[in-house]
N, C-alpha and C. Protein backbone atom coordinates (compact mmCIF):
# COMPACT_ATOMS: atom_id res chain seq x y z
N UNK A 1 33.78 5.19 -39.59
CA UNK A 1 32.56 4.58 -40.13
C UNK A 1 31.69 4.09 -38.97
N UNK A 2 30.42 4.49 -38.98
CA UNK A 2 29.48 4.28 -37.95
C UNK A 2 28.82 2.82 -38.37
N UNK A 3 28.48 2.22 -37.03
CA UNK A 3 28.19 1.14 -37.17
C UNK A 3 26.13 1.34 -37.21
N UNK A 4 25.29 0.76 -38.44
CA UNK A 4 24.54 0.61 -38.37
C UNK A 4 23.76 0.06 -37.43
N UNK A 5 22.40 0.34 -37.01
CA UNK A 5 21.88 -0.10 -36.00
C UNK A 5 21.24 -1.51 -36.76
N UNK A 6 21.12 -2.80 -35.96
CA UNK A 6 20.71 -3.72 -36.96
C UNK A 6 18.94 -3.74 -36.14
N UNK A 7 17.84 -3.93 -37.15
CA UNK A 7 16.72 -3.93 -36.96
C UNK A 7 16.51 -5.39 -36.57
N UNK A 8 15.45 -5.31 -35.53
CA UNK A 8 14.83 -6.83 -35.26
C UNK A 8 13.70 -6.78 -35.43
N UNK A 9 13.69 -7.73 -36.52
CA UNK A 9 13.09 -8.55 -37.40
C UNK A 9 12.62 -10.33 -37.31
N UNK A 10 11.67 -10.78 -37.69
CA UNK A 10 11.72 -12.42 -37.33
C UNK A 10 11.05 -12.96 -38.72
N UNK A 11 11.18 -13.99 -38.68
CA UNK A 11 10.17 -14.65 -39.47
C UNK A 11 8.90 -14.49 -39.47
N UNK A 12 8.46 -14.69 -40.31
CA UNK A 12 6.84 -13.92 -40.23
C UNK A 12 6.00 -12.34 -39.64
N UNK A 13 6.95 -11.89 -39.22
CA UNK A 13 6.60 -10.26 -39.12
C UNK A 13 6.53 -9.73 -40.36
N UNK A 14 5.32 -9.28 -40.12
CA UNK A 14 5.18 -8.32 -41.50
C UNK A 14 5.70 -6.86 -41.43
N UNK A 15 6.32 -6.43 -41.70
CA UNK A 15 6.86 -5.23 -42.62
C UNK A 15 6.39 -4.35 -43.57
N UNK A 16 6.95 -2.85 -43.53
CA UNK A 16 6.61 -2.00 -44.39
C UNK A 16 7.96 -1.75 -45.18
N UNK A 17 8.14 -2.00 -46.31
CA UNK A 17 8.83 -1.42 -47.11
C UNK A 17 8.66 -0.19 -47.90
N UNK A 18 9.01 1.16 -47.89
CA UNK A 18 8.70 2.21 -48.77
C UNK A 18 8.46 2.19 -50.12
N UNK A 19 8.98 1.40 -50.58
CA UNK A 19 9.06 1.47 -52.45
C UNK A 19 8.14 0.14 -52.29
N UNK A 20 7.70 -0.22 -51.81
CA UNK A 20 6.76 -1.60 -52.16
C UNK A 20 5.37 -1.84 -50.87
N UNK A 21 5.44 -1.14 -50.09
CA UNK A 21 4.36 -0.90 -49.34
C UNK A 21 4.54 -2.74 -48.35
N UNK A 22 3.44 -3.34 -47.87
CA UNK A 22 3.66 -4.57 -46.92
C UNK A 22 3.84 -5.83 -47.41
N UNK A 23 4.82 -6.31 -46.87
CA UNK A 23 4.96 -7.40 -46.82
C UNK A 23 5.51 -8.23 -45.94
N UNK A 24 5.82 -9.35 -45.93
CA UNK A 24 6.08 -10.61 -45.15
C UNK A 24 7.03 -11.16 -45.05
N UNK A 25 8.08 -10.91 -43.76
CA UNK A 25 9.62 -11.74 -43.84
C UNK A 25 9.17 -13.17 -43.87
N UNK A 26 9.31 -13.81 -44.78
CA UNK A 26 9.78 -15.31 -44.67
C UNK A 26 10.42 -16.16 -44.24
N UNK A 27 12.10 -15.47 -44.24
CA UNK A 27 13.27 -15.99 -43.80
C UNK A 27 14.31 -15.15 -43.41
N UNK A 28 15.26 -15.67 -42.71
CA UNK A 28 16.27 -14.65 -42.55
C UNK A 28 17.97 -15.85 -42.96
N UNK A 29 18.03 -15.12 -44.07
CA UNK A 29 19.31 -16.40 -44.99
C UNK A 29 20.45 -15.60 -44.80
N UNK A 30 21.79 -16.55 -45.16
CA UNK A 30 23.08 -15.55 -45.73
C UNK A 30 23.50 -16.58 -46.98
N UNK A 31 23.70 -15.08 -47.49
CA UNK A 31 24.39 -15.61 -49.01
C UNK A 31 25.50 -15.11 -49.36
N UNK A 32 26.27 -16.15 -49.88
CA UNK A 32 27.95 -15.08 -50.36
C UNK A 32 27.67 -14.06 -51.17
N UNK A 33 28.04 -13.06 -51.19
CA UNK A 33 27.60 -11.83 -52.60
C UNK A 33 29.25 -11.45 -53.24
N UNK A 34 29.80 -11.23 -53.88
CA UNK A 34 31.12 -10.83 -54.51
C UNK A 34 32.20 -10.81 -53.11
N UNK A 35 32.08 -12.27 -52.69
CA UNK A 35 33.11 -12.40 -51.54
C UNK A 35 32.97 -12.29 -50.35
N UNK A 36 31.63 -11.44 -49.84
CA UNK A 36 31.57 -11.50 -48.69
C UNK A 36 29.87 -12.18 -47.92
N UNK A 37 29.98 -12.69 -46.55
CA UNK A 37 28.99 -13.11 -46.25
C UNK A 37 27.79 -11.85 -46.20
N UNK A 38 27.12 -12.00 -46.32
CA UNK A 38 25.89 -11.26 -46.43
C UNK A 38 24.59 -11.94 -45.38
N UNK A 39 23.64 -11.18 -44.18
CA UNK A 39 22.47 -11.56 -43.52
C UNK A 39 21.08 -10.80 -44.21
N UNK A 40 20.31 -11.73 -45.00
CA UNK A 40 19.49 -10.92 -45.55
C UNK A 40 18.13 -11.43 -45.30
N UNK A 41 17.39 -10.08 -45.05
CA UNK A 41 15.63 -10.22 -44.88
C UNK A 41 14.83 -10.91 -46.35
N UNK A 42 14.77 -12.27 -46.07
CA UNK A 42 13.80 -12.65 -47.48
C UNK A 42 12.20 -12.00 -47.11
N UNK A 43 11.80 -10.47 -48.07
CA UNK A 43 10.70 -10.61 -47.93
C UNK A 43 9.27 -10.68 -49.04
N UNK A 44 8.44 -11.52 -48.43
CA UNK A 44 7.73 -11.50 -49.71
C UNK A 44 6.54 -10.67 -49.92
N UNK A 45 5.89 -10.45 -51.08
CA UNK A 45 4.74 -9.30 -51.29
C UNK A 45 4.08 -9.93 -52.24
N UNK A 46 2.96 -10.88 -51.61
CA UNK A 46 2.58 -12.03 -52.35
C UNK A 46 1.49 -11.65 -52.82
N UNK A 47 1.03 -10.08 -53.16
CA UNK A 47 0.06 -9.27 -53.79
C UNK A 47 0.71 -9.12 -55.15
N UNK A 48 2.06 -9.00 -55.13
CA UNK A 48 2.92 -8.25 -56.47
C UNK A 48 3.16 -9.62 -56.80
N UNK A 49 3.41 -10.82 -55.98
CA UNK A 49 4.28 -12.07 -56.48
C UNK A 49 5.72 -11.39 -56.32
N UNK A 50 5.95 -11.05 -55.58
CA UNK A 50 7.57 -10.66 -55.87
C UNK A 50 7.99 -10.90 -54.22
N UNK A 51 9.39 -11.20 -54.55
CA UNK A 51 10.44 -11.37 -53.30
C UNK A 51 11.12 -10.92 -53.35
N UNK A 52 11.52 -10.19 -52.35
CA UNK A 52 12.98 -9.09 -52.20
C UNK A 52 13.70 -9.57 -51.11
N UNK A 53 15.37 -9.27 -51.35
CA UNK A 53 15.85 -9.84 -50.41
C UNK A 53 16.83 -8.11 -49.87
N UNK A 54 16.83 -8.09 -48.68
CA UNK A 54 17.46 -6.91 -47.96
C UNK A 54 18.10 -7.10 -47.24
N UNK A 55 19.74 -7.10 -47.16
CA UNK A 55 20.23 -6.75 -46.27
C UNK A 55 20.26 -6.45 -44.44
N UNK A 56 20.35 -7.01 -44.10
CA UNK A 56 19.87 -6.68 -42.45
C UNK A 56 20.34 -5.96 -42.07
N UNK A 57 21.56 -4.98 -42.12
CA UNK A 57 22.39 -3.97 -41.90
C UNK A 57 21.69 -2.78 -42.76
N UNK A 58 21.34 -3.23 -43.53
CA UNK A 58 21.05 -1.73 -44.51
C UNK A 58 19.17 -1.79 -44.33
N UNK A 59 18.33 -2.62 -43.39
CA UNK A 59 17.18 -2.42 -43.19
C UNK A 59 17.15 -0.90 -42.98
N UNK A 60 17.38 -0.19 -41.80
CA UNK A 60 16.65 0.98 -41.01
C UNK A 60 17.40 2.13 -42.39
N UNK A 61 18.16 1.88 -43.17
CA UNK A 61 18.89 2.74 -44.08
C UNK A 61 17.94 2.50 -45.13
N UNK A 62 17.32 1.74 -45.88
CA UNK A 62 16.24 2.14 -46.84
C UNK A 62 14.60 2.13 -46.16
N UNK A 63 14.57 2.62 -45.00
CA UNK A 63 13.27 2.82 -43.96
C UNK A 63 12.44 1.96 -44.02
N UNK A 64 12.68 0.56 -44.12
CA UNK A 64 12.03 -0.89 -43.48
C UNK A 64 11.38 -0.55 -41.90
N UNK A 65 10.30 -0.37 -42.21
CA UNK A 65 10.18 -0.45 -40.40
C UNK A 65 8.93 -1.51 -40.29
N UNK A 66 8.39 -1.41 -38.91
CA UNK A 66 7.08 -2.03 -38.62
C UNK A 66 5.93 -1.55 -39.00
N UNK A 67 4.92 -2.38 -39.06
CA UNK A 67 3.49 -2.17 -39.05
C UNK A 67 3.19 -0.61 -38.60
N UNK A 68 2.21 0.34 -39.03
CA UNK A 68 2.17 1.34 -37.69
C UNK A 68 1.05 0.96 -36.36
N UNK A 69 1.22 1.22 -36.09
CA UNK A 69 0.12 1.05 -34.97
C UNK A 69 -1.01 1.65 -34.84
N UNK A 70 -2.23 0.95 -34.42
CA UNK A 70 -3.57 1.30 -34.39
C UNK A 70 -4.09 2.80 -34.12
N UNK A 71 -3.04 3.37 -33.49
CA UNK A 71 -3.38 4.75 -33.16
C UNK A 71 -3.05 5.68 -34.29
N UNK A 72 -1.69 5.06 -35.39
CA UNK A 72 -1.25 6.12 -36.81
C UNK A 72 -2.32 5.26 -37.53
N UNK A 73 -3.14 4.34 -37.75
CA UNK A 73 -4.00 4.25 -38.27
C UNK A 73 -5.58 4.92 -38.12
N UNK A 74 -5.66 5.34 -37.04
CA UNK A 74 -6.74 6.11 -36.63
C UNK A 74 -6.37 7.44 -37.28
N UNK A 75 -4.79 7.71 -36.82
CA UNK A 75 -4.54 8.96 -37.14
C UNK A 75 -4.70 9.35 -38.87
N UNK A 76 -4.53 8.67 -39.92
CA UNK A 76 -4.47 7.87 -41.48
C UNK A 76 -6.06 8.06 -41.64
N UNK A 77 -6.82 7.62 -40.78
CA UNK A 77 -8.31 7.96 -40.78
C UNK A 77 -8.86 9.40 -40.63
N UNK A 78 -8.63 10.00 -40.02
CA UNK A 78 -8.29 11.05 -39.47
C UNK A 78 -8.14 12.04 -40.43
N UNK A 79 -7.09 11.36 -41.18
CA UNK A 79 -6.62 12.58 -42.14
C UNK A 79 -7.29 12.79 -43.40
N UNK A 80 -8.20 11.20 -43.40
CA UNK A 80 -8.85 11.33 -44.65
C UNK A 80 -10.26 12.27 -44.73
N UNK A 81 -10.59 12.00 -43.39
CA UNK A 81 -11.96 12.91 -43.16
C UNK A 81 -11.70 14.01 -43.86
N UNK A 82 -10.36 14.87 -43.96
CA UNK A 82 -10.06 16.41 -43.36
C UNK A 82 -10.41 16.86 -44.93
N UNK A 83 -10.14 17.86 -45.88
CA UNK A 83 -10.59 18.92 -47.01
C UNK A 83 -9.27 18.69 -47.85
N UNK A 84 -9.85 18.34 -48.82
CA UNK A 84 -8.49 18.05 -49.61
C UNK A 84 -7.94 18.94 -49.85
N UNK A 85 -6.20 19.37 -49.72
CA UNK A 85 -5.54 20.41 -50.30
C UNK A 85 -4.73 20.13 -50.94
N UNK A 86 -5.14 20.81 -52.04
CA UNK A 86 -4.71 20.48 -53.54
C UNK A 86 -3.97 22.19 -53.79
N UNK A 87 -2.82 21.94 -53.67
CA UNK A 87 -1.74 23.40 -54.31
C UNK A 87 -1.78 23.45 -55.85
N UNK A 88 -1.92 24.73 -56.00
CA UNK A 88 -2.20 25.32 -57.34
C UNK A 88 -0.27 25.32 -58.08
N UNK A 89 0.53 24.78 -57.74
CA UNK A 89 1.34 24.35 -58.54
C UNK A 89 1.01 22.91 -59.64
N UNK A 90 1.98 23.86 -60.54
CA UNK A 90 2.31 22.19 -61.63
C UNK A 90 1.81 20.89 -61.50
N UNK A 91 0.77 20.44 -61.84
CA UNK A 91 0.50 18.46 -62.04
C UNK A 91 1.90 18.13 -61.84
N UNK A 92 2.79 18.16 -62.69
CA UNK A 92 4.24 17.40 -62.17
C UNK A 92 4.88 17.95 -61.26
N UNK A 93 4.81 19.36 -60.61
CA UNK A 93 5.15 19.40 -59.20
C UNK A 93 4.72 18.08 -58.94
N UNK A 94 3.12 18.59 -58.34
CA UNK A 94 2.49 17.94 -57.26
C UNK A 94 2.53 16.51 -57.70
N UNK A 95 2.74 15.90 -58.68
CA UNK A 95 3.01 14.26 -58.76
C UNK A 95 4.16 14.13 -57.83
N UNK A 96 4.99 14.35 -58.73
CA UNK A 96 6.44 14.58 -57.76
C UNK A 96 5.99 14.09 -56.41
N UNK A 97 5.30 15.60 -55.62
CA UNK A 97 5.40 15.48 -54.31
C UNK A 97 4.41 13.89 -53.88
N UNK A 98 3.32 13.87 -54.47
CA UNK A 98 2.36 12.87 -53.98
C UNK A 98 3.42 11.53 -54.33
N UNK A 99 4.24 11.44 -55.26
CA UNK A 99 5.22 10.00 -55.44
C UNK A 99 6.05 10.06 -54.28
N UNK A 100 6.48 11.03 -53.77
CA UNK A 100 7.36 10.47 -52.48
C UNK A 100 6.58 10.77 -51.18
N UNK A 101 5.57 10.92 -51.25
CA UNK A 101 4.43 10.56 -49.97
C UNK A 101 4.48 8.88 -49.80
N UNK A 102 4.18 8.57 -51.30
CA UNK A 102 3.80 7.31 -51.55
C UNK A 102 4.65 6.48 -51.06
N UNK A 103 5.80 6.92 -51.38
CA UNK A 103 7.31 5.91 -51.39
C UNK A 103 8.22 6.34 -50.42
N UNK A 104 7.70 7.10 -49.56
CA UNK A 104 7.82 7.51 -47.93
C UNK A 104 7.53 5.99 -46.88
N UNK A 105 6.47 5.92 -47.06
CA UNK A 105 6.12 3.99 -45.73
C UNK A 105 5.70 5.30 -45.18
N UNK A 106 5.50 6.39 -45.08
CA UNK A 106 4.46 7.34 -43.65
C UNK A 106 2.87 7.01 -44.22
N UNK A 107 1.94 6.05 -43.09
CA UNK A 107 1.13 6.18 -43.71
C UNK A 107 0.24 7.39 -43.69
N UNK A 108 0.00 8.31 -42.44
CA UNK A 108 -0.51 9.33 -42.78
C UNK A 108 -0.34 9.86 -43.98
N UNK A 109 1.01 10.18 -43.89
CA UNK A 109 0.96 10.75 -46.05
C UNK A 109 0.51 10.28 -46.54
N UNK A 110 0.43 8.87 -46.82
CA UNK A 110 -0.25 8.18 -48.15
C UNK A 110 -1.64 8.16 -47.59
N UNK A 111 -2.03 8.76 -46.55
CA UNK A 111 -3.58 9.15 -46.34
C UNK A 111 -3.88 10.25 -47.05
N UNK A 112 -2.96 11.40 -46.83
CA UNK A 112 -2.88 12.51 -47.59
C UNK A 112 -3.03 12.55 -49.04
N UNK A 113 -2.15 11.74 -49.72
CA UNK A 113 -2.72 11.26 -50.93
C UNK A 113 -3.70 11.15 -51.53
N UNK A 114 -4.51 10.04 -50.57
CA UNK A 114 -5.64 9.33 -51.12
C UNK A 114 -6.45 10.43 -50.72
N UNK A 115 -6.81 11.24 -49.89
CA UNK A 115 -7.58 12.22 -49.59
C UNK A 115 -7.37 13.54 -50.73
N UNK A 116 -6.63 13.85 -51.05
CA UNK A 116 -6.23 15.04 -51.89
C UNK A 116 -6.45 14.51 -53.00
N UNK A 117 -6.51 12.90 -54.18
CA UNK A 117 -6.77 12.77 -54.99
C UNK A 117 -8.16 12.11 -55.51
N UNK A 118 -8.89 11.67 -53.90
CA UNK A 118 -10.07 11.02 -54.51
C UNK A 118 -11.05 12.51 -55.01
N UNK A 119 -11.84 11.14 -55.78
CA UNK A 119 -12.73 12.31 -56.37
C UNK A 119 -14.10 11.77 -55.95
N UNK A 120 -15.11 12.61 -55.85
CA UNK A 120 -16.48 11.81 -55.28
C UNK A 120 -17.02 12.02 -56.87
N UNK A 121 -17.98 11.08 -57.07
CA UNK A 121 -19.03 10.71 -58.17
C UNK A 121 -19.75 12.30 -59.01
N UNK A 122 -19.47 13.09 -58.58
CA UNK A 122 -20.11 14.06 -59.02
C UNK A 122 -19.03 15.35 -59.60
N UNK A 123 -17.42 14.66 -59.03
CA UNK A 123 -16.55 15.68 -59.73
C UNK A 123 -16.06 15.18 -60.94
N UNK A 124 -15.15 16.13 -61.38
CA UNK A 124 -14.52 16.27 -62.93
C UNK A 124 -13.63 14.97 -62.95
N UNK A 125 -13.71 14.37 -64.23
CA UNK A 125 -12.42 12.98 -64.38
C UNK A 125 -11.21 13.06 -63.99
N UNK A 126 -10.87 12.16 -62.86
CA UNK A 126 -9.11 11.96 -63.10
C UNK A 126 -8.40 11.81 -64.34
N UNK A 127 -7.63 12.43 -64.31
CA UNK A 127 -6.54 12.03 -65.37
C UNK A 127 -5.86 10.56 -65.20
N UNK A 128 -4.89 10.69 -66.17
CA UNK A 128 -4.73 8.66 -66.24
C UNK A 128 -3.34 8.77 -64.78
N UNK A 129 -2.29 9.86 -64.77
CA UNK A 129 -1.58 9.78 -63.60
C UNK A 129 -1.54 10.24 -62.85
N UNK A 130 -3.08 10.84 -62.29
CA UNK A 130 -3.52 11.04 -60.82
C UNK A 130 -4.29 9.66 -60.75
N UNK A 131 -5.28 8.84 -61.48
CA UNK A 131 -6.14 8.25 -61.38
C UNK A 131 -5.14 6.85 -60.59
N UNK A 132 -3.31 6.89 -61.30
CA UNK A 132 -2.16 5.77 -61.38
C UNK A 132 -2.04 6.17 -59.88
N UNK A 133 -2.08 7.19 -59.25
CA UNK A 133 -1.22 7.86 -57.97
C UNK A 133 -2.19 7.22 -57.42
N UNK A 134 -3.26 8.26 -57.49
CA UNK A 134 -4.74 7.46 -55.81
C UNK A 134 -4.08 5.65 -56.33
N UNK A 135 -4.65 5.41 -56.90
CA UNK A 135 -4.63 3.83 -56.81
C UNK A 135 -3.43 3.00 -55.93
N UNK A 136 -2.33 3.53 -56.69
CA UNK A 136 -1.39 3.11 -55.42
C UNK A 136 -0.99 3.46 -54.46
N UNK A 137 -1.45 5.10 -53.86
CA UNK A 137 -1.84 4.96 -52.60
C UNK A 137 -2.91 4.61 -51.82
N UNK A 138 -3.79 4.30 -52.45
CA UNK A 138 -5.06 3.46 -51.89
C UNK A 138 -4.81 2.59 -51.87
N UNK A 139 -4.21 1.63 -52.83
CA UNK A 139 -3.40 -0.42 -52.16
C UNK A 139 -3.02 0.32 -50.86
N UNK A 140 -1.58 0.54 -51.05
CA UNK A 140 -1.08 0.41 -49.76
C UNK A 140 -1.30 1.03 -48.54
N UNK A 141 -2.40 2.37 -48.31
CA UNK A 141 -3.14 2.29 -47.08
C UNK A 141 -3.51 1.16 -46.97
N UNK A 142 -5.03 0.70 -48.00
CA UNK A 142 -5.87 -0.57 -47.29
C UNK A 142 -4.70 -1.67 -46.34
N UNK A 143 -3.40 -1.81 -47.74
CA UNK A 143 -3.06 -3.11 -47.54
C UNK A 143 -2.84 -3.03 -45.68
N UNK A 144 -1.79 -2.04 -45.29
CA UNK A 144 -1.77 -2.05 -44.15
C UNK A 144 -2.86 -1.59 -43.21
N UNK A 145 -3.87 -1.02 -43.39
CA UNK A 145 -5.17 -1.05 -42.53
C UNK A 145 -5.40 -2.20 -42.52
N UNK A 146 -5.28 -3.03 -43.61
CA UNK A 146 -5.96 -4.51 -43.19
C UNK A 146 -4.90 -5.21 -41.95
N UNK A 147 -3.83 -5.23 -42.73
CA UNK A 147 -2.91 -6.33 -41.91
C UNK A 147 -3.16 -5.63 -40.25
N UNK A 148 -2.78 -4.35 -40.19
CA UNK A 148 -3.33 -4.15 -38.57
C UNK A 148 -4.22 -4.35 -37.98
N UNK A 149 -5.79 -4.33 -38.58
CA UNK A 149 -6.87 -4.53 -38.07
C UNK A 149 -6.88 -6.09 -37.76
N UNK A 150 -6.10 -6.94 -38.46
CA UNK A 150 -6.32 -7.98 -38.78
C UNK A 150 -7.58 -8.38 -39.55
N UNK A 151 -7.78 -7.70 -40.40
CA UNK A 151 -8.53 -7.63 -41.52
C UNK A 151 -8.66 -8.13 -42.79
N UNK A 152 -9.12 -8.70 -43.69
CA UNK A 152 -9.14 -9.02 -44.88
C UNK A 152 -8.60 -7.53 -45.80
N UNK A 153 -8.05 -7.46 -46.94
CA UNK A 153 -8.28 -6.07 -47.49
C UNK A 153 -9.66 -5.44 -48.29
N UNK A 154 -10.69 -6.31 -48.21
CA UNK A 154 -11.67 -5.83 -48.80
C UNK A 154 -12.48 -5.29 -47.25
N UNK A 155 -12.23 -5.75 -46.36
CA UNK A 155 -12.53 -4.68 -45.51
C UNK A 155 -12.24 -3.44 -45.28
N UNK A 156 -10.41 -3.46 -45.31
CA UNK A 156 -9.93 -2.06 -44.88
C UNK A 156 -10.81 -1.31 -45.90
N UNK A 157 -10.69 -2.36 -47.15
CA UNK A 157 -11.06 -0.95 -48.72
C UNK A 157 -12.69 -0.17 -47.97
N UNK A 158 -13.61 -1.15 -47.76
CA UNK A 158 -14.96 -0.19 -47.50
C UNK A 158 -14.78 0.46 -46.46
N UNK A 159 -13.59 -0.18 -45.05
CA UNK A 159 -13.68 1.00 -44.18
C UNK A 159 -12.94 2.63 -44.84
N UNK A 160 -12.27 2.65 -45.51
CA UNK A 160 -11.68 3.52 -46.51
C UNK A 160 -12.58 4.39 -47.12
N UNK A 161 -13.11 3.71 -47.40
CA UNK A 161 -14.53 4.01 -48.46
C UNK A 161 -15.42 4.76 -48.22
N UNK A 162 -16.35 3.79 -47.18
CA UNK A 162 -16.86 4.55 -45.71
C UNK A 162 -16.49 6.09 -45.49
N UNK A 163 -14.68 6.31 -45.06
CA UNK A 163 -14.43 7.62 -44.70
C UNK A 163 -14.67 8.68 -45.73
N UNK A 164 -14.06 8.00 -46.59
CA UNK A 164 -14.14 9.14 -47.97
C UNK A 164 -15.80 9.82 -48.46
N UNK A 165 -16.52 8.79 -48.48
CA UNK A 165 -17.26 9.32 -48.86
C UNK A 165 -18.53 10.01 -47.60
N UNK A 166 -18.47 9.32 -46.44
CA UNK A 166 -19.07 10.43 -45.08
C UNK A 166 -18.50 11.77 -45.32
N UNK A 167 -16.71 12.21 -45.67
CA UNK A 167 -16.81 13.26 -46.07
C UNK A 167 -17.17 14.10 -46.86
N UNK A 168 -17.75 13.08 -48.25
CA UNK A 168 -18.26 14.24 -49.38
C UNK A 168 -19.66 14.27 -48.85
N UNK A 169 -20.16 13.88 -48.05
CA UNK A 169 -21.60 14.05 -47.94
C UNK A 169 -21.61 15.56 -46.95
């Protein structure tokens, strides 16, 4: 049995979680769990109101990592400029695939997302679970464009905004 690598982590570093996009270690506690001591990441996602507590051994095993950095955010920009490609498979294929973009933490993908599902003002209606998909990959780009820029998120959103629509023009 291989020994996990343990992630460093602190109080108040913010974090990307995959299934929940950013949030905020609070604390780092141990709690007994069915007998044994346990070191766990309290983190919070005070957008959802929710607190999760993780394991510190099993961080890098459900892909907890850091912030990305200003340059995969350029790169996230980048990708939104580019032509949306949209594959002529199945809506539930391609949900499928766009849900584990989402629930990947890569933010380029979830650039990919938001680029392949926005629609500019002059195209055909989203449906209700493409309209569900962009949306939550659009939180969680902004959320983390903001926290890196050190930004509010109603900034990241118009710098977002901004890109998307310089490209439909």
């Amino acid at each position: 049995m291989s020994k996990v690598k343990k992630m460093e982590f602190r109080p108040n570093d913010y974090v990307v979680y995959p299934a929940h996009g950013v949030g905020q270690i609070v604390s780092i506690e141990e709690q007994e769990i069915a007998g044994h001591n346990l070191e766990l990441f309290v983190i919070s996602f005070e957008k959802d109101k929710m607190t999760l507590r993780v394991p510190t051994n099993k961080a890098a095993h459900v892909g907890m990592r850091t912030l990305s950095s200003p340059d995969v955010v350029s790169q996230a920009m980048t990708t939104l400029k580019g032509k949306a490609r949209v594959k002529k498979a199945m809506w539930s294929r391609r949900a499928q695939e766009y849900e584990q973009k989402i629930h990947s933490g890569d933010l380029v993908a979830i650039a990919e997302v938001v680029r392949d599902l926005h629609r500019a003002n002059d195209q055909r209606e989203q449906s209700y679970s493409e309209r569900q998909l962009y949306e939550a990959a659009l939180e969680r780009l902004t959320r983390e464009v903001a926290v890196v820029n050190g930004a509010d998120e109603a900034d990241a959103q118009r710098q977002v905004d901004e890109v998307l629509i310089s490209r439909a023009a």
